[in-house]
C-alpha atoms as a PDB file:
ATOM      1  CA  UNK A   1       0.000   0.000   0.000  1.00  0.00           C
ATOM      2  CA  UNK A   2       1.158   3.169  -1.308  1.00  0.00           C
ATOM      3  CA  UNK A   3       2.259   5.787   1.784  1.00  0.00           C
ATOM      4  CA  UNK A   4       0.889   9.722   0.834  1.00  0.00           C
ATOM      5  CA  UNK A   5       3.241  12.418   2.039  1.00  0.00           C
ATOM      6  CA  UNK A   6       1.888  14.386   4.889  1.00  0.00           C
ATOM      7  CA  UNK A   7       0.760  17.683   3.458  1.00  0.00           C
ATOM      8  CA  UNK A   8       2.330  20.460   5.248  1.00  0.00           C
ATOM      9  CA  UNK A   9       0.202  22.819   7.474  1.00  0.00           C
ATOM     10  CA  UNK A  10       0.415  25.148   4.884  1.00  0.00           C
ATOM     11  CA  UNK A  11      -0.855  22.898   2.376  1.00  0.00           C
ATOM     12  CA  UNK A  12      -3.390  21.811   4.690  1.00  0.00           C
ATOM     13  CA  UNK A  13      -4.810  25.287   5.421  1.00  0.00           C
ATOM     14  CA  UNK A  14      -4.895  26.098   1.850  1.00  0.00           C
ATOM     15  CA  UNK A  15      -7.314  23.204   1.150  1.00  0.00           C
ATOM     16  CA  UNK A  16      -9.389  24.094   3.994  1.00  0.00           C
ATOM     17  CA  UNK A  17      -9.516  27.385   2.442  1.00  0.00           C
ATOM     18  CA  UNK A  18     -10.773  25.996  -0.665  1.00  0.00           C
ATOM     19  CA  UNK A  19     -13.288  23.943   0.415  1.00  0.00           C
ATOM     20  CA  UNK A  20     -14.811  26.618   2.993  1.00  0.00           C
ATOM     21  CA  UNK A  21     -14.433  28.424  -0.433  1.00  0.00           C
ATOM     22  CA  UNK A  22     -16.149  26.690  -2.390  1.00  0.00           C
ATOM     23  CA  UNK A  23     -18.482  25.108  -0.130  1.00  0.00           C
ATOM     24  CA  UNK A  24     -19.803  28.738   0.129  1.00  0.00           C
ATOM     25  CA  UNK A  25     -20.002  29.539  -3.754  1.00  0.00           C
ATOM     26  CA  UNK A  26     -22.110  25.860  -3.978  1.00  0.00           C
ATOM     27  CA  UNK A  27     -24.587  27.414  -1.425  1.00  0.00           C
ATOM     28  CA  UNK A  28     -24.565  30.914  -2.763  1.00  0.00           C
ATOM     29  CA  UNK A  29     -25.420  29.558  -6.030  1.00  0.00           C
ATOM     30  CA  UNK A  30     -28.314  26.821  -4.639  1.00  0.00           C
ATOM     31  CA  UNK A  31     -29.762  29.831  -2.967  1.00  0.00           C
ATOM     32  CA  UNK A  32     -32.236  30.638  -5.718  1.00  0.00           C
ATOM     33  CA  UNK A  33     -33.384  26.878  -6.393  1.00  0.00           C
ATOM     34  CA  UNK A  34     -33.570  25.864  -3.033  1.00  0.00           C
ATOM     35  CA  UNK A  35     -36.479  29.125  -2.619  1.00  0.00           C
ATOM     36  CA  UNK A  36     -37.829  27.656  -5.424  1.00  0.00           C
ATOM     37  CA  UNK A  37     -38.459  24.283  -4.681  1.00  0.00           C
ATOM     38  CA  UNK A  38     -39.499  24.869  -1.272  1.00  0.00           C
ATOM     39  CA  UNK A  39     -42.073  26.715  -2.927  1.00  0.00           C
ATOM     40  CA  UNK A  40     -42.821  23.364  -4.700  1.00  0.00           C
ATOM     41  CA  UNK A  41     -42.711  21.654  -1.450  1.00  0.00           C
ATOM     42  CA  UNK A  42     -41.808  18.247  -3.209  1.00  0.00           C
ATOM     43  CA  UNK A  43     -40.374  15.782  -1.218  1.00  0.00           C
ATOM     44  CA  UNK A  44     -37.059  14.337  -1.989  1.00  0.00           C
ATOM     45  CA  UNK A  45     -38.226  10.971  -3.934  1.00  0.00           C
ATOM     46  CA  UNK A  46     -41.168  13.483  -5.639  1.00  0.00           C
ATOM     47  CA  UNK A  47     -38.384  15.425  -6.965  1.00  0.00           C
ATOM     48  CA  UNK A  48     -36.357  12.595  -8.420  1.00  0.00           C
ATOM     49  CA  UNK A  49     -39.174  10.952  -9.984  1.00  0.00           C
ATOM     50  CA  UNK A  50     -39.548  14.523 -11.904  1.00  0.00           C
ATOM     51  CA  UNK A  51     -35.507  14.932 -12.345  1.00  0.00           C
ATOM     52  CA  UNK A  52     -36.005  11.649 -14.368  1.00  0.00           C
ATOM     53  CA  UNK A  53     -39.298  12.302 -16.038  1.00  0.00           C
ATOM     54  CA  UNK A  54     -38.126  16.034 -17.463  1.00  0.00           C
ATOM     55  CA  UNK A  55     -35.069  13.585 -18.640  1.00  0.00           C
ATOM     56  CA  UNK A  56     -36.660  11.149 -19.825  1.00  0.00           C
ATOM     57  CA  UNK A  57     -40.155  12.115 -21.927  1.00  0.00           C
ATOM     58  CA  UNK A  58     -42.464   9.322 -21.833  1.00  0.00           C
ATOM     59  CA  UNK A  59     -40.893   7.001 -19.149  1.00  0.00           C
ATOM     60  CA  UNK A  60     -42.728   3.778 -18.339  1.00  0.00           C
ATOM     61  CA  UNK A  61     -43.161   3.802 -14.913  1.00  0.00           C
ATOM     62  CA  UNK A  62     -41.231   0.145 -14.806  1.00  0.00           C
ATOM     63  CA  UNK A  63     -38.480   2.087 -16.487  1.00  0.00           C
ATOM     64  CA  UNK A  64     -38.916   4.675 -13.970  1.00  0.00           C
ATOM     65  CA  UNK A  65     -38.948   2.533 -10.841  1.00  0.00           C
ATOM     66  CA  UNK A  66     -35.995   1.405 -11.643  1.00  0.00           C
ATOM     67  CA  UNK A  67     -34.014   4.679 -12.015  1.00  0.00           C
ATOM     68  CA  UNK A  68     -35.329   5.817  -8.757  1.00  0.00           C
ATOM     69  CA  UNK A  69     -34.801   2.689  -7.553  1.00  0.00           C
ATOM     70  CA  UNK A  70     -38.034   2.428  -5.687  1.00  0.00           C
ATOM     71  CA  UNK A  71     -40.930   0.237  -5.870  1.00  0.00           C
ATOM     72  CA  UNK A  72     -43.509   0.118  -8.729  1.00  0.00           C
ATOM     73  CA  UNK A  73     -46.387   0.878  -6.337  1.00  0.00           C
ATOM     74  CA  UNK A  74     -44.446   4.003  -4.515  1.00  0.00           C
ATOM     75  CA  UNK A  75     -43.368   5.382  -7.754  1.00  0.00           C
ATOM     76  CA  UNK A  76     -46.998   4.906  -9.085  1.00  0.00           C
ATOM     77  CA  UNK A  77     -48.118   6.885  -5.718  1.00  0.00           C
ATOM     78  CA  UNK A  78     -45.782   9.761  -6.562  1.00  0.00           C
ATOM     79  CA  UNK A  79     -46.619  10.297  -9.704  1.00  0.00           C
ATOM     80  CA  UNK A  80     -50.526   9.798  -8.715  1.00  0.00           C
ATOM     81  CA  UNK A  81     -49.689  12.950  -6.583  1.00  0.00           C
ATOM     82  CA  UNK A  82     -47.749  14.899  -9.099  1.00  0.00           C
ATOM     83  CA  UNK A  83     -50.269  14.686 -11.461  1.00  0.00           C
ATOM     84  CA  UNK A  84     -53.057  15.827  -9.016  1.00  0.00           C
ATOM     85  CA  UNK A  85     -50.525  18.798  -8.539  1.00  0.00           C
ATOM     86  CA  UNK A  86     -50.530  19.606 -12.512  1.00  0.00           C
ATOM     87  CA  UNK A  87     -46.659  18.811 -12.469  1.00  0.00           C
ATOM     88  CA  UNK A  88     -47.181  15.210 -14.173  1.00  0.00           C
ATOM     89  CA  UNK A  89     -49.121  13.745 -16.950  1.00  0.00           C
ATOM     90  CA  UNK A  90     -49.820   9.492 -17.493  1.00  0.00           C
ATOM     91  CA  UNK A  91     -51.040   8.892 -20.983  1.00  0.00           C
ATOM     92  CA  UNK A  92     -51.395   5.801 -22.253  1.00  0.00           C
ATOM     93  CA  UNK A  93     -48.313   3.639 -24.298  1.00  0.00           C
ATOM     94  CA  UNK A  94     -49.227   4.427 -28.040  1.00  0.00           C
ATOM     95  CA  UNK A  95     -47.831   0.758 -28.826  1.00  0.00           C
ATOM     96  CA  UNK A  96     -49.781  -0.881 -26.104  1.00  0.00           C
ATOM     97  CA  UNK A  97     -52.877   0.671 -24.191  1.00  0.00           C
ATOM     98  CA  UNK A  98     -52.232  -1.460 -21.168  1.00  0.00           C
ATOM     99  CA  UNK A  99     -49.157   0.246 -19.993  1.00  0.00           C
ATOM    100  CA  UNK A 100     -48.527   3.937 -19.314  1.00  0.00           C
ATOM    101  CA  UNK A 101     -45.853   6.676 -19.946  1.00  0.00           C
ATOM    102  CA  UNK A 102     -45.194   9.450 -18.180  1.00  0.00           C
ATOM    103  CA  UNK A 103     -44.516  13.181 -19.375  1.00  0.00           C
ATOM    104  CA  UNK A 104     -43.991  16.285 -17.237  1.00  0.00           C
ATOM    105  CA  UNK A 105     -46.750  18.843 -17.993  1.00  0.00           C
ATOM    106  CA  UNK A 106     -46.257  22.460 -20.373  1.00  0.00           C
ATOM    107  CA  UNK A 107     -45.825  24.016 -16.928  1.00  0.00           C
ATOM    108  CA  UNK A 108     -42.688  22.005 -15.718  1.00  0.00           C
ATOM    109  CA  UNK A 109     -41.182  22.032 -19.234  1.00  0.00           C
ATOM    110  CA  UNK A 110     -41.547  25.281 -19.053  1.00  0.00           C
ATOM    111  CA  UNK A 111     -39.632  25.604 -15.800  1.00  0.00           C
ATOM    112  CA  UNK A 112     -36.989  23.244 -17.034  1.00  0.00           C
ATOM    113  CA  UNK A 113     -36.550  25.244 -20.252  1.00  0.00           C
ATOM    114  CA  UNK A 114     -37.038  28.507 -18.906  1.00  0.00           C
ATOM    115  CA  UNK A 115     -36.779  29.821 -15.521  1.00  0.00           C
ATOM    116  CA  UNK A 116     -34.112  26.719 -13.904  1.00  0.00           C
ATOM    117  CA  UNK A 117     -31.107  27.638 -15.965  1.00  0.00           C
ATOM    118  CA  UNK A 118     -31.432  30.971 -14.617  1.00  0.00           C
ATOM    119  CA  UNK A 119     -32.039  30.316 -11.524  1.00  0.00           C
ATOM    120  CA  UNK A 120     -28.797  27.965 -11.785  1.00  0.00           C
ATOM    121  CA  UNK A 121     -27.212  30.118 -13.312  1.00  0.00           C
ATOM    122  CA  UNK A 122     -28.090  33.668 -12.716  1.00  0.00           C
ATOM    123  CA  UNK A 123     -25.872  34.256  -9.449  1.00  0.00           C
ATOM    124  CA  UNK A 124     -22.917  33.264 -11.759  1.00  0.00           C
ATOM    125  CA  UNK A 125     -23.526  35.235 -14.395  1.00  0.00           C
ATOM    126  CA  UNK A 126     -24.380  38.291 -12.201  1.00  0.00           C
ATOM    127  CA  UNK A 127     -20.835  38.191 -10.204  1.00  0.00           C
ATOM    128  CA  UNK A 128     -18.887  37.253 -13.658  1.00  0.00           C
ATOM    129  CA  UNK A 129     -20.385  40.155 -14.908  1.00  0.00           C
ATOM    130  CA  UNK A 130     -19.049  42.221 -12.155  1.00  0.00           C
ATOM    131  CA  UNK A 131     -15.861  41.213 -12.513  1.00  0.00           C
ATOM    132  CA  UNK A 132     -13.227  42.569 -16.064  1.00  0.00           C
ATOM    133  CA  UNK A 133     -12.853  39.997 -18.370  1.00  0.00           C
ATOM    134  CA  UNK A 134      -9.298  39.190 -16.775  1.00  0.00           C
ATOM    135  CA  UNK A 135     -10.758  38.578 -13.872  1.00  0.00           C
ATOM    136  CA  UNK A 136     -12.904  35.693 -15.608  1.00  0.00           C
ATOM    137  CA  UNK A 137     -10.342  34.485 -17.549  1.00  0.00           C
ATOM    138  CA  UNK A 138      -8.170  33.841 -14.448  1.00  0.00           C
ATOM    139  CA  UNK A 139     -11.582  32.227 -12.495  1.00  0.00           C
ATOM    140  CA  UNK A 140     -11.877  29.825 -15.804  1.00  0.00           C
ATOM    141  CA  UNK A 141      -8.613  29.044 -15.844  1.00  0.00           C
ATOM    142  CA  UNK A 142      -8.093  28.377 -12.137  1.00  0.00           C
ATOM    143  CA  UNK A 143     -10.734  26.211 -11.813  1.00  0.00           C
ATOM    144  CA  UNK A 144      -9.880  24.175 -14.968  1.00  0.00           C
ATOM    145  CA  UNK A 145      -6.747  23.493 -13.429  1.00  0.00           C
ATOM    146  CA  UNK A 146      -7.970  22.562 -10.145  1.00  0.00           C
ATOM    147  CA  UNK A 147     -10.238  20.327 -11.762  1.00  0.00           C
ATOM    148  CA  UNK A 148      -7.289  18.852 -13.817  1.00  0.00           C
ATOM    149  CA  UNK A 149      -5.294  18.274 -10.685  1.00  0.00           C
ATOM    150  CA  UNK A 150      -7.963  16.622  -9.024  1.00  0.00           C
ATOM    151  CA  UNK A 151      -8.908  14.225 -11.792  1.00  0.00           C
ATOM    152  CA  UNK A 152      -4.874  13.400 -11.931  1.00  0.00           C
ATOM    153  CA  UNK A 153      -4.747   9.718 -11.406  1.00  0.00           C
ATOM    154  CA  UNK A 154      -1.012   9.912 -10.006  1.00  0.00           C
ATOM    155  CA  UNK A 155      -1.099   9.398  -6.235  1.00  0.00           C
END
């Protein structure tokens, strides 16, 4: 087993930096969505059942149970409550009557399409803007690298 060098305390306080750091931009840019699904009040498996419906257009529900990994008869409770909620629509499998697909409704398309990338990534955009073009070339570039040193593969 390979030994790793102990990083010195400088080292160590720069990474703590980094992740306070960036922990902070992460929340800073949830802000907005988190407001907005709270508004939605979905709970966690409602709002992975619609991650994977917006995804997926016309998802069997089998299909769908399995992404989520939950049971047919949950899933098929969830989306029995989304759709009562206007956020889901079951019509049935043009190939075969019996079955059903789901789609998400005009409204959460909408959403998707319109007012989520914003909302993701609005706060960005707003402080890039505020900053000179050198200043976002350096923030590009810095992360890029961080990312490349992270992804390295030789420890």
């Amino acid at each position: 087993m390979k030994r790793m060098n102990q990083p010195s305390s400088e080292l160590r306080a720069q990474a703590e930096q980094i992740d306070r750091d960036l922990n902070a931009i992460r929340k800073t840019l949830r802000s907005p969505l988190d407001v907005e699904e709270s508004k939605g009040q979905l709970t966690m498996p409602q709002k992975a059942v619609m991650q994977i419906v917006v995804r997926n257009h016309g998802i069997s529900l089998k299909d769908l149970s399995k992404q989520v990994n939950l049971a047919h008869s949950t899933v098929s409770g969830i989306i029995d409550r989304l759709t009562k909620r206007g956020m889901i629509e079951r019509r049935s499998d043009p190939t075969d009557g019996r079955f059903a697909r789901v789609y998400p409704t005009r409204k959460v398309q909408e959403f998707i399409s319109n007012l989520l990338p914003t909302l993701t990534h609005g706060p960005l955009e707003k402080a890039l803007q505020r900053g000179t073009k050198d200043d976002r070339t350096s923030i590009c570039n810095a992360l890029h690298r961080l990312r490349e040193l992270l992804n390295d593969p030789q420890d």
